[in-house]
N, C-alpha and C. Protein backbone atom coordinates (compact mmCIF):
# COMPACT_ATOMS: atom_id res chain seq x y z
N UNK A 1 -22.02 -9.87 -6.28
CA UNK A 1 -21.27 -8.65 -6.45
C UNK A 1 -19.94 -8.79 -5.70
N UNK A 2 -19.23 -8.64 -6.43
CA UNK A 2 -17.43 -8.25 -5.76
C UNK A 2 -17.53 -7.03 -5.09
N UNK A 3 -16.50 -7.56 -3.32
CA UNK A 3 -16.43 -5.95 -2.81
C UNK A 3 -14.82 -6.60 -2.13
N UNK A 4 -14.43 -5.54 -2.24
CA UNK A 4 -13.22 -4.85 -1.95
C UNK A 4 -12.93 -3.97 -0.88
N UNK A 5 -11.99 -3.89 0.42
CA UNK A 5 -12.23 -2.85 1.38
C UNK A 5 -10.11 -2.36 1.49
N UNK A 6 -9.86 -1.41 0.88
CA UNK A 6 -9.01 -0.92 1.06
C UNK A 6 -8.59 -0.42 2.45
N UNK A 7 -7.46 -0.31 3.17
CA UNK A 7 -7.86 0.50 4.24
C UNK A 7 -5.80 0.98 4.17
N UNK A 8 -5.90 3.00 3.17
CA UNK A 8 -4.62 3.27 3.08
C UNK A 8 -4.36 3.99 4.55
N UNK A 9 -3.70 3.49 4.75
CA UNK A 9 -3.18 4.20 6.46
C UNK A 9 -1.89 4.96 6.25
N UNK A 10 -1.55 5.57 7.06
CA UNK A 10 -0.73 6.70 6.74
C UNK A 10 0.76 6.12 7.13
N UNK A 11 1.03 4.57 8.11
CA UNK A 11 2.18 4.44 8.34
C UNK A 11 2.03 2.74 7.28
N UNK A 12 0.73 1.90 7.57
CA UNK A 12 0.73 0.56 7.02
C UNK A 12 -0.88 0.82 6.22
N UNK A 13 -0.88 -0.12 5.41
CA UNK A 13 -2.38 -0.01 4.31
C UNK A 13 -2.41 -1.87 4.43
N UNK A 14 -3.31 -2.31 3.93
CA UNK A 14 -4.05 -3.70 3.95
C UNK A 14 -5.34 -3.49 2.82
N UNK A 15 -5.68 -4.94 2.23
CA UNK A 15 -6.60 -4.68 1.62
C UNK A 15 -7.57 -5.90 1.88
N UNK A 16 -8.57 -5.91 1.70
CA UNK A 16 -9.64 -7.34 2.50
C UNK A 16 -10.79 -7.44 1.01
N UNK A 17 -11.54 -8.71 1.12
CA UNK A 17 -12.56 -9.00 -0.36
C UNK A 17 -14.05 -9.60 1.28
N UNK A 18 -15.05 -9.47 0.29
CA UNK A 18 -15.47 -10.65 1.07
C UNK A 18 -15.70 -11.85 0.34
N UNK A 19 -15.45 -12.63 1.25
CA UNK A 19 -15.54 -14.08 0.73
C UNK A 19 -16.67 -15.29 1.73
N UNK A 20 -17.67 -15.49 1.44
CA UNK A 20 -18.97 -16.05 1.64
C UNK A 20 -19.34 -15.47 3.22
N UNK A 21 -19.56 -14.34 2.49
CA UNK A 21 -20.17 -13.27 3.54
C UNK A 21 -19.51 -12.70 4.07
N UNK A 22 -18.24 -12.60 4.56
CA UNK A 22 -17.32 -12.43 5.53
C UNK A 22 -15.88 -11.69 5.05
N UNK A 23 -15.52 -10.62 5.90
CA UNK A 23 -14.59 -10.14 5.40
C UNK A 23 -13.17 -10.63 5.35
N UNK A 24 -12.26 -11.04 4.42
CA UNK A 24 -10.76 -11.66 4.60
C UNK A 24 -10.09 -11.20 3.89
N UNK A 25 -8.73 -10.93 5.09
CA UNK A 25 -7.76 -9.86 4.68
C UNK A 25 -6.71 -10.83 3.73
N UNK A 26 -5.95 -9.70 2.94
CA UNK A 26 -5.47 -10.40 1.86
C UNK A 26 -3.92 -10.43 2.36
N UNK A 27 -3.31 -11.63 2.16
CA UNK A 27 -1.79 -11.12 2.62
C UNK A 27 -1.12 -11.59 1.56
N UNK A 28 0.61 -10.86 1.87
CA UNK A 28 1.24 -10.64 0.55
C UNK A 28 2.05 -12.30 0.69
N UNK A 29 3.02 -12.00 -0.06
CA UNK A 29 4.19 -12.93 0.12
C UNK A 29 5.15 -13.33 1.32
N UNK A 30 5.29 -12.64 1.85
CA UNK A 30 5.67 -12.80 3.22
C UNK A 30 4.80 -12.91 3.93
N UNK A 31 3.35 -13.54 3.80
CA UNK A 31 2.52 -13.80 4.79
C UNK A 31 2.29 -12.74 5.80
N UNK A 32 2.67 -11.73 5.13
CA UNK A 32 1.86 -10.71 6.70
C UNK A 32 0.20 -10.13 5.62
N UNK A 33 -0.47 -9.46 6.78
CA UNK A 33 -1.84 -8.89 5.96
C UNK A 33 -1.21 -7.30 5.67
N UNK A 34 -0.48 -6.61 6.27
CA UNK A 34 -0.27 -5.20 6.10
C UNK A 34 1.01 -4.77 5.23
N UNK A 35 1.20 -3.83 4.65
CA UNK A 35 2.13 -3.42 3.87
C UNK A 35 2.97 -1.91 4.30
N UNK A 36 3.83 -1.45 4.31
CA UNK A 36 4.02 -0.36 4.71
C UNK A 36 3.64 0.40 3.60
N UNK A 37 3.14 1.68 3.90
CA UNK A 37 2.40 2.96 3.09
C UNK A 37 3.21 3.55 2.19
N UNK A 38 3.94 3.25 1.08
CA UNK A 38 5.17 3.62 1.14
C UNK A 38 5.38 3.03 -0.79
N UNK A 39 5.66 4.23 -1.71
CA UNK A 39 5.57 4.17 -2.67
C UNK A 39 7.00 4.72 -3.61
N UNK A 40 7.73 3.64 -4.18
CA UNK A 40 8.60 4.67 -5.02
C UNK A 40 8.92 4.72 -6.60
N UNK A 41 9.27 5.75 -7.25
CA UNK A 41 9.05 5.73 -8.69
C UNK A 41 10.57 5.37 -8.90
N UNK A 42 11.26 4.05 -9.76
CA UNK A 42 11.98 4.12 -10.12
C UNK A 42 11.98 4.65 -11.78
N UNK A 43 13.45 4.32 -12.40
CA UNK A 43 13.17 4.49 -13.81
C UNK A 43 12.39 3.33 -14.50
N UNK A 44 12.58 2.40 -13.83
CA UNK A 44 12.13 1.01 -14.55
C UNK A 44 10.97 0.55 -13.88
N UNK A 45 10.18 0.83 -12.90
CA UNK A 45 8.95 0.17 -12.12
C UNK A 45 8.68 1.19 -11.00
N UNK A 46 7.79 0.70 -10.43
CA UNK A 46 6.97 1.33 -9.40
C UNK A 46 7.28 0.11 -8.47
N UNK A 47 7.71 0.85 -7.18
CA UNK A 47 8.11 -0.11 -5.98
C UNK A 47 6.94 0.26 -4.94
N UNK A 48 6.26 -1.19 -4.18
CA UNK A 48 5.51 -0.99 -3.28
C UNK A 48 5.73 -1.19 -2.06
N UNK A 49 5.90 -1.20 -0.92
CA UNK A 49 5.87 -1.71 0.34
C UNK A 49 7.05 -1.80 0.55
N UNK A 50 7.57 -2.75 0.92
CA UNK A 50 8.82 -3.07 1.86
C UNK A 50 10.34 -3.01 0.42
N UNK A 51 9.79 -3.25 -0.39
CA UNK A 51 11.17 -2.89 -1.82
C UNK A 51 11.23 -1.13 -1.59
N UNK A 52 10.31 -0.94 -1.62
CA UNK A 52 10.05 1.24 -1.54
C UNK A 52 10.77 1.40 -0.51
N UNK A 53 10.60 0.93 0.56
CA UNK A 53 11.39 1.48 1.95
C UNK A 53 12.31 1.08 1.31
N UNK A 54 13.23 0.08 0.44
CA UNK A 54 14.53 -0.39 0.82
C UNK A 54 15.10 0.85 -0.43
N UNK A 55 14.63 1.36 -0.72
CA UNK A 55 14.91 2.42 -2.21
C UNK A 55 15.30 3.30 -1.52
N UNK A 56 16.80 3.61 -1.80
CA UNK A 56 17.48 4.89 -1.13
C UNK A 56 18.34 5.55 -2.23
N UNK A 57 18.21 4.93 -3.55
CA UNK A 57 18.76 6.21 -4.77
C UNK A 57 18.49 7.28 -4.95
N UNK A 58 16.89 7.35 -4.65
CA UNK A 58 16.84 9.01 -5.29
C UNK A 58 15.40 9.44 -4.21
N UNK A 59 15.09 9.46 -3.22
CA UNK A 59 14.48 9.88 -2.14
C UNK A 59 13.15 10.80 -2.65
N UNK A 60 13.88 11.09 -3.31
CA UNK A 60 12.42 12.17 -4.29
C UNK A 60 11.43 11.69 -4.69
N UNK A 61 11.72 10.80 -5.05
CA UNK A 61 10.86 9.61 -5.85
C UNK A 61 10.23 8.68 -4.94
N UNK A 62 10.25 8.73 -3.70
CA UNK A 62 9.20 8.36 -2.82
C UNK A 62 8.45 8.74 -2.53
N UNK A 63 7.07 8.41 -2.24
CA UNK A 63 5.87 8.84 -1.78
C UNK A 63 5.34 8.22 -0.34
N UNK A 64 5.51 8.47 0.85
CA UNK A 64 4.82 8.07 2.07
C UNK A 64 3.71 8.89 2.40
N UNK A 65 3.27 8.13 3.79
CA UNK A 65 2.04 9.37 4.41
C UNK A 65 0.82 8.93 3.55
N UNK A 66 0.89 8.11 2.57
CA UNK A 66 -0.19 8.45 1.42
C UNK A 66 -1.64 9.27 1.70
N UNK A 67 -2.08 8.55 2.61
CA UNK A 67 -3.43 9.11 3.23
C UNK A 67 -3.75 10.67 3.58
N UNK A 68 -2.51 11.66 3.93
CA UNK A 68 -2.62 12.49 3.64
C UNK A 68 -2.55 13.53 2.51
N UNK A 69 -1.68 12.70 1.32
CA UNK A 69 -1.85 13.48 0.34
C UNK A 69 -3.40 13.15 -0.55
N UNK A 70 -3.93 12.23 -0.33
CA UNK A 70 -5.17 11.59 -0.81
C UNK A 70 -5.95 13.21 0.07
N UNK A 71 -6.22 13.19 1.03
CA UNK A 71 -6.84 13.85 1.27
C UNK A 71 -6.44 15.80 0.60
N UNK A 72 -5.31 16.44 0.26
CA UNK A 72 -5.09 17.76 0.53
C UNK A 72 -5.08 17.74 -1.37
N UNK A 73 -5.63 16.37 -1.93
CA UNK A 73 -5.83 16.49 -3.42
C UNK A 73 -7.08 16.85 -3.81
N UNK A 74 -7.94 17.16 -2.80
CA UNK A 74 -9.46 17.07 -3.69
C UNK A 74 -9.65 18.99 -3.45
């Protein structure tokens, strides 16, 4: 069975699998394991992590904090 352990944090998020028994965190392209929390809608794509922070056209269209809006949705 495939498992998966998300963990969205409200300033950085990370995501981990296990792999022969054991949990290992997944890292991006820049070799770090964490991402900043941090989401933005352009017209043409969805920006994640460190491109989202660098998105300063239209501010609206960002989403941070995630973890708390996850929670004040149910």
């Amino acid at each position: 069975m495939a498992c998966i352990g998300i963990d969205l944090g409200t300033t950085y998020s990370c995501v981990s699998i296990i792999e022969n028994g054991r949990p290992v965190a997944i890292h991006n392209d820049d070799g770090k394991y964490t991402v900043p929390s941090v989401v933005a809608f352009t017209d043409k794509e969805i920006l994640v992590g460190n491109p989202a922070l660098e998105y300063t056209s239209d501010l609206s269209r960002v989403l941070y904090g995630g973890l708390f809006h996850f929670k004040s949705w149910h």
